[in-house]
C-alpha atoms as a PDB file:
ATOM      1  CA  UNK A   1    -189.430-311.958 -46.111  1.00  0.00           C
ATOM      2  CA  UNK A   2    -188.970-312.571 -42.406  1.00  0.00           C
ATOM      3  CA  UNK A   3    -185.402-311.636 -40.651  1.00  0.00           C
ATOM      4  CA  UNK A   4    -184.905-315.306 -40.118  1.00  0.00           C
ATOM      5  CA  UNK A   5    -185.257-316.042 -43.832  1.00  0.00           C
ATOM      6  CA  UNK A   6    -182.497-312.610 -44.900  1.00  0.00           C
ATOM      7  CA  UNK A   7    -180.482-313.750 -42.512  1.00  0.00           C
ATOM      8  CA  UNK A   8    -180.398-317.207 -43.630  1.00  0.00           C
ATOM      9  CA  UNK A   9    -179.906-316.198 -47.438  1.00  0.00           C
ATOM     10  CA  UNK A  10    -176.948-313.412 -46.223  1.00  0.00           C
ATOM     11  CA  UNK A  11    -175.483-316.476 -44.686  1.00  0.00           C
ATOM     12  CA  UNK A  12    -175.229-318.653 -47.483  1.00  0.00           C
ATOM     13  CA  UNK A  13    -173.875-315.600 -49.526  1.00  0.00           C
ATOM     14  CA  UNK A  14    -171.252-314.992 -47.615  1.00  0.00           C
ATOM     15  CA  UNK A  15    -169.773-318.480 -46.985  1.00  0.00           C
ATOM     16  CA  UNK A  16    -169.385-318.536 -50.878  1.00  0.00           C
ATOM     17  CA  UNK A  17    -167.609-315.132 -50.312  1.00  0.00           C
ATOM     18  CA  UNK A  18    -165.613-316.081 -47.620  1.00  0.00           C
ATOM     19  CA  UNK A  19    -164.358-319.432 -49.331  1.00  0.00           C
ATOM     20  CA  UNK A  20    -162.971-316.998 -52.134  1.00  0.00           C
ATOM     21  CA  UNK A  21    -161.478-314.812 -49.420  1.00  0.00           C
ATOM     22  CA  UNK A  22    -159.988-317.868 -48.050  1.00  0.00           C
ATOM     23  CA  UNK A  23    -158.383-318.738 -51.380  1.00  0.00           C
ATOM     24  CA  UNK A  24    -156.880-315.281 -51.562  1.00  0.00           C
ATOM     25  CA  UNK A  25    -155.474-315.448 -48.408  1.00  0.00           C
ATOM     26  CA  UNK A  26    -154.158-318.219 -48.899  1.00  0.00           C
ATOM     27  CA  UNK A  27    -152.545-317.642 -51.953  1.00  0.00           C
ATOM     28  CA  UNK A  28    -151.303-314.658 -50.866  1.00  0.00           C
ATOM     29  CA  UNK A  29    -149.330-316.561 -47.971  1.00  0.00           C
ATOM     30  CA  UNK A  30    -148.025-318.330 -50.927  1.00  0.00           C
ATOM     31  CA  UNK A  31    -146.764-315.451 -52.932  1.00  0.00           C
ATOM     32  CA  UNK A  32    -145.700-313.810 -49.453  1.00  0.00           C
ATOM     33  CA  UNK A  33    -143.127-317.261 -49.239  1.00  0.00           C
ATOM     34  CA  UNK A  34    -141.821-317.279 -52.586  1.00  0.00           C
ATOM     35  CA  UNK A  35    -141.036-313.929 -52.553  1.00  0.00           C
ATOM     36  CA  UNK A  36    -139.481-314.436 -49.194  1.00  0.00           C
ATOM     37  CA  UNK A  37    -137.245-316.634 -50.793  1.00  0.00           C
ATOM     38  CA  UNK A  38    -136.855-315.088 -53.791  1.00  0.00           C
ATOM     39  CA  UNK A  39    -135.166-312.579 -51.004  1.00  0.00           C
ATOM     40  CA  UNK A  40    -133.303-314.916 -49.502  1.00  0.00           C
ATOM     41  CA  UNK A  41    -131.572-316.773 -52.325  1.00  0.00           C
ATOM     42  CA  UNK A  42    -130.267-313.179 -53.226  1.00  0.00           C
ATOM     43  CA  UNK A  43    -129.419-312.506 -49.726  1.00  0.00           C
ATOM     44  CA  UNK A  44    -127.151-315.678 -50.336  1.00  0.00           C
ATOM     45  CA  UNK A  45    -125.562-314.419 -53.945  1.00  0.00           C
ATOM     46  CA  UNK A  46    -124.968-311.438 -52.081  1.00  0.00           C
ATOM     47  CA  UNK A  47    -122.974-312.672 -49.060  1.00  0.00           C
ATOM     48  CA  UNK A  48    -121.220-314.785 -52.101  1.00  0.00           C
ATOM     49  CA  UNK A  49    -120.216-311.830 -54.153  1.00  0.00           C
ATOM     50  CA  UNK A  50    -119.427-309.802 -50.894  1.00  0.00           C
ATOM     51  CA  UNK A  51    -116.742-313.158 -50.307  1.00  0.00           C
ATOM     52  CA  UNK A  52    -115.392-313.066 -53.446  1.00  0.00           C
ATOM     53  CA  UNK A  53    -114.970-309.431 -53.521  1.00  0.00           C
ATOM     54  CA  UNK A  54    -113.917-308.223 -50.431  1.00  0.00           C
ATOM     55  CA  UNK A  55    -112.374-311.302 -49.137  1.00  0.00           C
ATOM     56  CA  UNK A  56    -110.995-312.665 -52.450  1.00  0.00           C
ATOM     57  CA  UNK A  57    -110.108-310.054 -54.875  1.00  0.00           C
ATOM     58  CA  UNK A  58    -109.070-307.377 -52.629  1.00  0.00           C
ATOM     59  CA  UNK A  59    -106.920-309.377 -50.750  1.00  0.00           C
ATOM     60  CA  UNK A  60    -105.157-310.837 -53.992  1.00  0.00           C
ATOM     61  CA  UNK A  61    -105.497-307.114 -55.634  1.00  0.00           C
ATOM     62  CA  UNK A  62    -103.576-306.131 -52.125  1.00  0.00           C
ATOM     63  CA  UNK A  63    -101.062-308.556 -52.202  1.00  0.00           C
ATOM     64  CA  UNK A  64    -100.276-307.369 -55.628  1.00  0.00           C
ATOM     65  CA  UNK A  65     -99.883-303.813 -54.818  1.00  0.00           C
ATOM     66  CA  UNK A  66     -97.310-305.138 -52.058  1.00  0.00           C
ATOM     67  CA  UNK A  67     -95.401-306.581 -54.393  1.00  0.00           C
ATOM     68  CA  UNK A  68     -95.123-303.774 -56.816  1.00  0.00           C
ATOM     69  CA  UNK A  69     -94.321-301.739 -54.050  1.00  0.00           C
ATOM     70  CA  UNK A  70     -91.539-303.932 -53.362  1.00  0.00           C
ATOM     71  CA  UNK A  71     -90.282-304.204 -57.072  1.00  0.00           C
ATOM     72  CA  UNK A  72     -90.359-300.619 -57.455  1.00  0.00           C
ATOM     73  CA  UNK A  73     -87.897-300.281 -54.138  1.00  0.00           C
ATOM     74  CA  UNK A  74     -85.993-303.103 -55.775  1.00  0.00           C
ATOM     75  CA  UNK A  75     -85.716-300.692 -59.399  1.00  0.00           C
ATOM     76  CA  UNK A  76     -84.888-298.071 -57.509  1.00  0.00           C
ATOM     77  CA  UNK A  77     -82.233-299.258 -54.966  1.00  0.00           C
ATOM     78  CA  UNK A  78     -80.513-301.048 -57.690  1.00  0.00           C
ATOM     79  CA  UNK A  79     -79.931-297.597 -59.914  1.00  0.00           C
ATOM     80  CA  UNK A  80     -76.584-296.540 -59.673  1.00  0.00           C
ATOM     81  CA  UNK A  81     -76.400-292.805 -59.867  1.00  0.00           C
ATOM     82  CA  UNK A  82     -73.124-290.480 -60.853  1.00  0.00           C
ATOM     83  CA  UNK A  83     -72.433-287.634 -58.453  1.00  0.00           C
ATOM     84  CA  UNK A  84     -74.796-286.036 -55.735  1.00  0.00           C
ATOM     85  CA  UNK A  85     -77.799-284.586 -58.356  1.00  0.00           C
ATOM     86  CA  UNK A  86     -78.478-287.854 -59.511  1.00  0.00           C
ATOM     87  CA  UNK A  87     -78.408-289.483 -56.047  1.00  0.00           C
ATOM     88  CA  UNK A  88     -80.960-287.243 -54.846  1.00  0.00           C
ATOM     89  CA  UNK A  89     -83.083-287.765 -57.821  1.00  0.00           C
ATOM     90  CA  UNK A  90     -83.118-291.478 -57.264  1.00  0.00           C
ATOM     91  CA  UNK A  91     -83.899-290.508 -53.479  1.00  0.00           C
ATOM     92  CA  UNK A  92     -86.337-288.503 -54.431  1.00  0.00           C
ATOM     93  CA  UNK A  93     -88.188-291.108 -56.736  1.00  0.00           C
ATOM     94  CA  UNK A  94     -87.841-293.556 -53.800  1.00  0.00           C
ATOM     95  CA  UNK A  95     -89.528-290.933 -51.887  1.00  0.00           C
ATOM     96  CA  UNK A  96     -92.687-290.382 -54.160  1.00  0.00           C
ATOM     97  CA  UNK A  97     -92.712-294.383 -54.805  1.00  0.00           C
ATOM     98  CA  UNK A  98     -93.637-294.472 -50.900  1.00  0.00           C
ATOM     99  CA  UNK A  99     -95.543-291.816 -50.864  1.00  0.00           C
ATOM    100  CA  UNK A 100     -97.709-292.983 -53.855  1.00  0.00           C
ATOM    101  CA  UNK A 101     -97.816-296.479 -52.050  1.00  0.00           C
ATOM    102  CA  UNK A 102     -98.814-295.016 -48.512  1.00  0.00           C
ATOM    103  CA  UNK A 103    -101.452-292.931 -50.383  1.00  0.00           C
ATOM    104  CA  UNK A 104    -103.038-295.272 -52.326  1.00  0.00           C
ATOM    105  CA  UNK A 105    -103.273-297.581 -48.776  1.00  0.00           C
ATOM    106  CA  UNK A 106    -104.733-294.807 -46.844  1.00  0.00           C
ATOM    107  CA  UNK A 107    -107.517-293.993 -49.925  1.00  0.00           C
ATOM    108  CA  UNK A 108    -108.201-297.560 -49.941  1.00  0.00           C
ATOM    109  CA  UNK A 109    -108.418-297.999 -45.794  1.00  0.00           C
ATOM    110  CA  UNK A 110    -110.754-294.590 -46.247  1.00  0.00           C
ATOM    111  CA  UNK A 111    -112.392-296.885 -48.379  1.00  0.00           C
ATOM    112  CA  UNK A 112    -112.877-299.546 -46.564  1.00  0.00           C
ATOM    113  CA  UNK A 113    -113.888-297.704 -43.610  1.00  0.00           C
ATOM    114  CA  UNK A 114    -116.868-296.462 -45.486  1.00  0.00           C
ATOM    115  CA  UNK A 115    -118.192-299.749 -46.129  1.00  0.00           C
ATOM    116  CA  UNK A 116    -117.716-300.932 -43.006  1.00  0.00           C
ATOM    117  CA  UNK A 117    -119.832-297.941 -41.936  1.00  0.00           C
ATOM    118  CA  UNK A 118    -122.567-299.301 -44.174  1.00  0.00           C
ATOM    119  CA  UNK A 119    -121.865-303.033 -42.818  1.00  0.00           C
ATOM    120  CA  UNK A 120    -122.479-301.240 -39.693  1.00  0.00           C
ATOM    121  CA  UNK A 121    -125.907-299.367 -40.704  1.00  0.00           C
ATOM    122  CA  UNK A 122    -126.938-302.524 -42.583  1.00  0.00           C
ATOM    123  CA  UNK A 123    -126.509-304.698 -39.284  1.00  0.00           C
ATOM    124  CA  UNK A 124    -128.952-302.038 -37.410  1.00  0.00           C
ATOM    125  CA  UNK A 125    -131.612-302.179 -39.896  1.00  0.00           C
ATOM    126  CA  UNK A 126    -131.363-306.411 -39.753  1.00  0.00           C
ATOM    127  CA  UNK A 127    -131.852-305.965 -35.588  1.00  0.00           C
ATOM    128  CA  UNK A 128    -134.888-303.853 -36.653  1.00  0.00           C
ATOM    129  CA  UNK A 129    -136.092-307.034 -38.758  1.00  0.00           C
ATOM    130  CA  UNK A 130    -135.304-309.357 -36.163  1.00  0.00           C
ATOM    131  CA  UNK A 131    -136.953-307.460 -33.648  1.00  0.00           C
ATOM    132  CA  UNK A 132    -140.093-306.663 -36.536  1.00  0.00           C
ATOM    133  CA  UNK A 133    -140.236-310.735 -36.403  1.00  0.00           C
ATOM    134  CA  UNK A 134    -140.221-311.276 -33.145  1.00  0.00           C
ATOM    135  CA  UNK A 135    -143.176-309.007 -32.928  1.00  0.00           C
ATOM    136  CA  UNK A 136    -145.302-310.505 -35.643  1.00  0.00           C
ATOM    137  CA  UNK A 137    -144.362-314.048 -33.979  1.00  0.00           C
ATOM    138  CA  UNK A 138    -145.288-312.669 -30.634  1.00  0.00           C
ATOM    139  CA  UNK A 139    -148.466-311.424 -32.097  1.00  0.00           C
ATOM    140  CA  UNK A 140    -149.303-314.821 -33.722  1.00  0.00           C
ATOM    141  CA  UNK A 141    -148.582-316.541 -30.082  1.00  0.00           C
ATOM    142  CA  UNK A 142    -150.691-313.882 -28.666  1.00  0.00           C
ATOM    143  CA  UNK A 143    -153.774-314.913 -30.876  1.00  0.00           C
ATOM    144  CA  UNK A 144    -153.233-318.737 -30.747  1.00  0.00           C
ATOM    145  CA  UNK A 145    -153.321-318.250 -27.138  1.00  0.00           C
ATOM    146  CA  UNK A 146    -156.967-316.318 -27.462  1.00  0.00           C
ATOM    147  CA  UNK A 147    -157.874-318.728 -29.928  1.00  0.00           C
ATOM    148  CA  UNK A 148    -157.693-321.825 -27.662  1.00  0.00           C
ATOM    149  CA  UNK A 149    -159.572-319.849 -24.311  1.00  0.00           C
ATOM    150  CA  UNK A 150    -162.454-319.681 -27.128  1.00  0.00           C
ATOM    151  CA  UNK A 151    -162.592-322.731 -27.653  1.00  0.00           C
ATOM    152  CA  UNK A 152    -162.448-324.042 -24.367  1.00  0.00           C
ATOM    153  CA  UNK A 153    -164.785-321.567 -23.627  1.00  0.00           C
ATOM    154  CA  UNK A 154    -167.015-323.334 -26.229  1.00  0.00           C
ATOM    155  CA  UNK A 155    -166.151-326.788 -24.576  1.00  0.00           C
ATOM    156  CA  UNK A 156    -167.364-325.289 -21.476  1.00  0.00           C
ATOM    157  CA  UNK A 157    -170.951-324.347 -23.239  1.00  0.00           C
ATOM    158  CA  UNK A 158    -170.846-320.633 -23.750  1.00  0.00           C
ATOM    159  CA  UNK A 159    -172.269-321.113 -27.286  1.00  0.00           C
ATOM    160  CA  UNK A 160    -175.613-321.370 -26.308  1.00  0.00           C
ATOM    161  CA  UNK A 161    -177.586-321.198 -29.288  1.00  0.00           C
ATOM    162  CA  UNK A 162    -180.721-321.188 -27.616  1.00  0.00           C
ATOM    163  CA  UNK A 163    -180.360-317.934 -27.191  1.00  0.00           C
ATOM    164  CA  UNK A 164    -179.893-316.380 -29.869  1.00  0.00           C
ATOM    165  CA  UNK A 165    -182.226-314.129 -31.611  1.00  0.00           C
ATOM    166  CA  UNK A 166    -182.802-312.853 -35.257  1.00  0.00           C
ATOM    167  CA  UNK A 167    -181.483-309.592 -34.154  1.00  0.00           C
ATOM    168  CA  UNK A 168    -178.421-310.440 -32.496  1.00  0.00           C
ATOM    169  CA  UNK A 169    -177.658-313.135 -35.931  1.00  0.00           C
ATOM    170  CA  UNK A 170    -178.192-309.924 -37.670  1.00  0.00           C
ATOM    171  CA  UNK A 171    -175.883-307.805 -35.924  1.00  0.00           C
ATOM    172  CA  UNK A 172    -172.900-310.517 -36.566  1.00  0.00           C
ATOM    173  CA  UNK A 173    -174.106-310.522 -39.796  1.00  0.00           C
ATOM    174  CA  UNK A 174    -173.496-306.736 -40.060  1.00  0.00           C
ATOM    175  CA  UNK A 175    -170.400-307.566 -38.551  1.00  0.00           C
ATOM    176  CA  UNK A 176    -168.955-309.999 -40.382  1.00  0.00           C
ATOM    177  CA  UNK A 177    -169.458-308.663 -43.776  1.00  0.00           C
ATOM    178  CA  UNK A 178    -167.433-305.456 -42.636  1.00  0.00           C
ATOM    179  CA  UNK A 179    -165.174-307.643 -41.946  1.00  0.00           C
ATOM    180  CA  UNK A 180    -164.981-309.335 -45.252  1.00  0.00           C
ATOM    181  CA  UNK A 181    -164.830-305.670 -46.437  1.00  0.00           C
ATOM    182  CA  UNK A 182    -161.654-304.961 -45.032  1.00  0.00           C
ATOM    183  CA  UNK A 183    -160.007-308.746 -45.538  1.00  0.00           C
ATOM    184  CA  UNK A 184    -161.086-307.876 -49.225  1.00  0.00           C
ATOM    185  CA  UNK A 185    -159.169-304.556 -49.270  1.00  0.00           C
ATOM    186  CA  UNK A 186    -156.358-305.840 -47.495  1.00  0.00           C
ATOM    187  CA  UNK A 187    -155.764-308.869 -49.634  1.00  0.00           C
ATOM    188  CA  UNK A 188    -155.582-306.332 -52.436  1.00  0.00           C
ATOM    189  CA  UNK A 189    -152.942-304.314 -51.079  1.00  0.00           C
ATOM    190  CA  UNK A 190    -150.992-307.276 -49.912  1.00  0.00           C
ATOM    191  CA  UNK A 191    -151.381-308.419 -53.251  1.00  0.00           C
ATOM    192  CA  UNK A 192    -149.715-305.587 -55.504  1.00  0.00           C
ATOM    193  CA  UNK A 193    -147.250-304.733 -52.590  1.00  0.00           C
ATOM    194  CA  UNK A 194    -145.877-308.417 -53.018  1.00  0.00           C
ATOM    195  CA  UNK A 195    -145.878-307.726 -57.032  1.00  0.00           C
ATOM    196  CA  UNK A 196    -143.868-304.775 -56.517  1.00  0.00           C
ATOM    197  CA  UNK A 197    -141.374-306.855 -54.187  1.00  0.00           C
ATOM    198  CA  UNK A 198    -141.119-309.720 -56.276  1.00  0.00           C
ATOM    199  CA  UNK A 199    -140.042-307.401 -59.460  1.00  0.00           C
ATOM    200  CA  UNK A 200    -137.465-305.114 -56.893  1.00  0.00           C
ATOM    201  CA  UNK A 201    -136.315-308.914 -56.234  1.00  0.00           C
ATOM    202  CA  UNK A 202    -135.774-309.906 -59.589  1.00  0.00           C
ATOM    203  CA  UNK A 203    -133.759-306.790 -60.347  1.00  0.00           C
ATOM    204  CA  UNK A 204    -131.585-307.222 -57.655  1.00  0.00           C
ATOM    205  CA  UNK A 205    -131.277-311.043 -59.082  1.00  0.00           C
ATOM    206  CA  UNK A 206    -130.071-309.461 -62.144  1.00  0.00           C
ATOM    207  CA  UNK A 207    -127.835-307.014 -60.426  1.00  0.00           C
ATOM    208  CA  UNK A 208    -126.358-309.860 -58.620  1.00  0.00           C
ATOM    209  CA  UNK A 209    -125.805-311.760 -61.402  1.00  0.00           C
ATOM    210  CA  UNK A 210    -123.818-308.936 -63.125  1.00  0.00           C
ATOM    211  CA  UNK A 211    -121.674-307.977 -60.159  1.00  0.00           C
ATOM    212  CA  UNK A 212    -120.610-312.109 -59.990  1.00  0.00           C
ATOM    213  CA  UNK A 213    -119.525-311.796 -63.493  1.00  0.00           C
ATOM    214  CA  UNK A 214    -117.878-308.518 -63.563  1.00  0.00           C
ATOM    215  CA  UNK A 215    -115.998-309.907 -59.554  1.00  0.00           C
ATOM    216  CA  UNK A 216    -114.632-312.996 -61.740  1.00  0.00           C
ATOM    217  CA  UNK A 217    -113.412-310.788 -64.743  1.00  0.00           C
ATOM    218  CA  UNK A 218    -111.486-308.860 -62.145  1.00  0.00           C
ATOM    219  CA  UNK A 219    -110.229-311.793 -60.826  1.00  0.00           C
ATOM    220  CA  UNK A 220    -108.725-312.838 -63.738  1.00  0.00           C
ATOM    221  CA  UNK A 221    -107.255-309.173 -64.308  1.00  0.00           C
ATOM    222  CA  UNK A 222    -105.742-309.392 -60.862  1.00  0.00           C
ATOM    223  CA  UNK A 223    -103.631-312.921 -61.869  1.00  0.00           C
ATOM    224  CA  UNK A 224    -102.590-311.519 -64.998  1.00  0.00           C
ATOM    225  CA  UNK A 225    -101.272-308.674 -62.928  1.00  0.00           C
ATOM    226  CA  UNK A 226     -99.738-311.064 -60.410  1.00  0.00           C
ATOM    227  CA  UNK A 227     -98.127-312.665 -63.912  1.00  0.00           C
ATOM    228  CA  UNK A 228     -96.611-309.430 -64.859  1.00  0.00           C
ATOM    229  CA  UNK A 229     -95.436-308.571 -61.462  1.00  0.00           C
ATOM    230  CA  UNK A 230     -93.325-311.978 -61.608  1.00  0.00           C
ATOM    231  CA  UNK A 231     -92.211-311.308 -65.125  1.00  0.00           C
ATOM    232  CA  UNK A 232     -90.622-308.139 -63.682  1.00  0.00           C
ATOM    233  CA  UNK A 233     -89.134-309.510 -60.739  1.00  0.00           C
ATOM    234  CA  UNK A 234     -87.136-311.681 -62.523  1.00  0.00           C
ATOM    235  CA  UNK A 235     -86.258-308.751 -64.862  1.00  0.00           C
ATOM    236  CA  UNK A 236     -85.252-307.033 -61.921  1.00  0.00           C
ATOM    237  CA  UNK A 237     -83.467-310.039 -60.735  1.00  0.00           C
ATOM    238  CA  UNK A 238     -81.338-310.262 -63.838  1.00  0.00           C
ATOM    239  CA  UNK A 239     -80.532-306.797 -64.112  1.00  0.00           C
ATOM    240  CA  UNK A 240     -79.220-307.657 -60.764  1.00  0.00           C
ATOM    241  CA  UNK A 241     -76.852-310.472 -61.725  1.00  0.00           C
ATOM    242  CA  UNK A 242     -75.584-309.207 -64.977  1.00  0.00           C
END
């Protein structure tokens, strides 16, 4: 069989292998966007639940300790004491009631520092993904621009078939099934790293989920608190009048 002729049939074989490439690839790309939304609707829930928690409940859950706070001050001032020991007790108690206010406050700005400290480390690694997706667009602009001096290159006539030889066919032969070697290996790779991501994504859908039900069960905890709070403020206002 003549070089012309092997090179002909190695051809042919790999256009059918490069169409199937092509439809891996491609579907791949597909994959790669629905799990880049799958990433991004959860991004959403998240900045939801992160609204309703932070921005929501603990400022009604606040609120509420303010206003215990000040009923307790109320119960307290309103005690009426006989002779000095029991005035200093009900000093005293005033005393720890402030205390225990002031130190539940400072655990909970302590506690809010630390996730502001994550905010913080979270908003570095999202610069790091802007900057990773400027690079890959930058890297797509680079080839486009390559791209098109080919094919004005081609315009201009530098194809020039008539010069080709079996040889040199057989060389970019060579070349471009080592190519479809690695395209092959890399499509598999792509392929059961965007598995793995899809199922991390679908956990975290299911994480989500649980956190917005268990943020809405607290909210209703913090009203019935807010409910009992104004139950004993008018207690304490009655005491007050009677």
């Amino acid at each position: 069989m003549s070089q012309v002729e092997k090179n002909r049939q190695s051809i042919q074989r790999n256009r059918k292998r490069i169409f199937k490439i092509d439809l891996e690839v491609m579907f791949n790309q597909s994959f790669v966007d629905q799990t880049r939304a799958k990433i991004e609707e959860n991004r959403f829930m998240i900045l939801s639940n992160y609204a309703a928690a932070f921005m929501g409940n603990r400022h009604l859950a606040n609120h509420n300790s303010d206003e215990i706070f000040k009923n307790r001050q109320a119960i307290l001032t309103n005690a009426e004491p006989e002779g000095e020991v029991q005035e200093n007790y009900v000093q005293a108690q005033i005393n720890r009631a402030s205390l225990d206010y002031l130190s539940h406050k400072s655990d909970i700005n302590s506690a809010a520092l630390e996730i502001s400290e994550k905010m913080a480390d979270i908003n570095t690694l999202l610069i790091d993904v802007n900057q990773k997706i400027m690079a890959v667009n930058d890297d797509i602009v680079r080839f486009n621009s390559e791209q098109i001096n080919v094919n004005k290159e081609l315009i201009a006539g530098s194809l020039r078939p008539a010069e080709a030889t079996a040889g040199d066919n057989a060389v970019l032969i060579s070349e471009n099934h080592d190519s479809m070697n690695k395209l092959e290996k890399n499509i598999e790779i792509n392929r059961e790293r965007m598995q793995k991501l899809m199922e991390v994504s679908k956990a975290n859908s299911r994480r989500i989920s649980k956190d917005k039900q268990e943020i809405s069960e607290r909210r209703l905890l913090i009203h019935r608190n807010k409910e009992n709070i104004e139950e004993n403020r008018s207690a304490i206002i009655g005491q007050t009048q009677s």
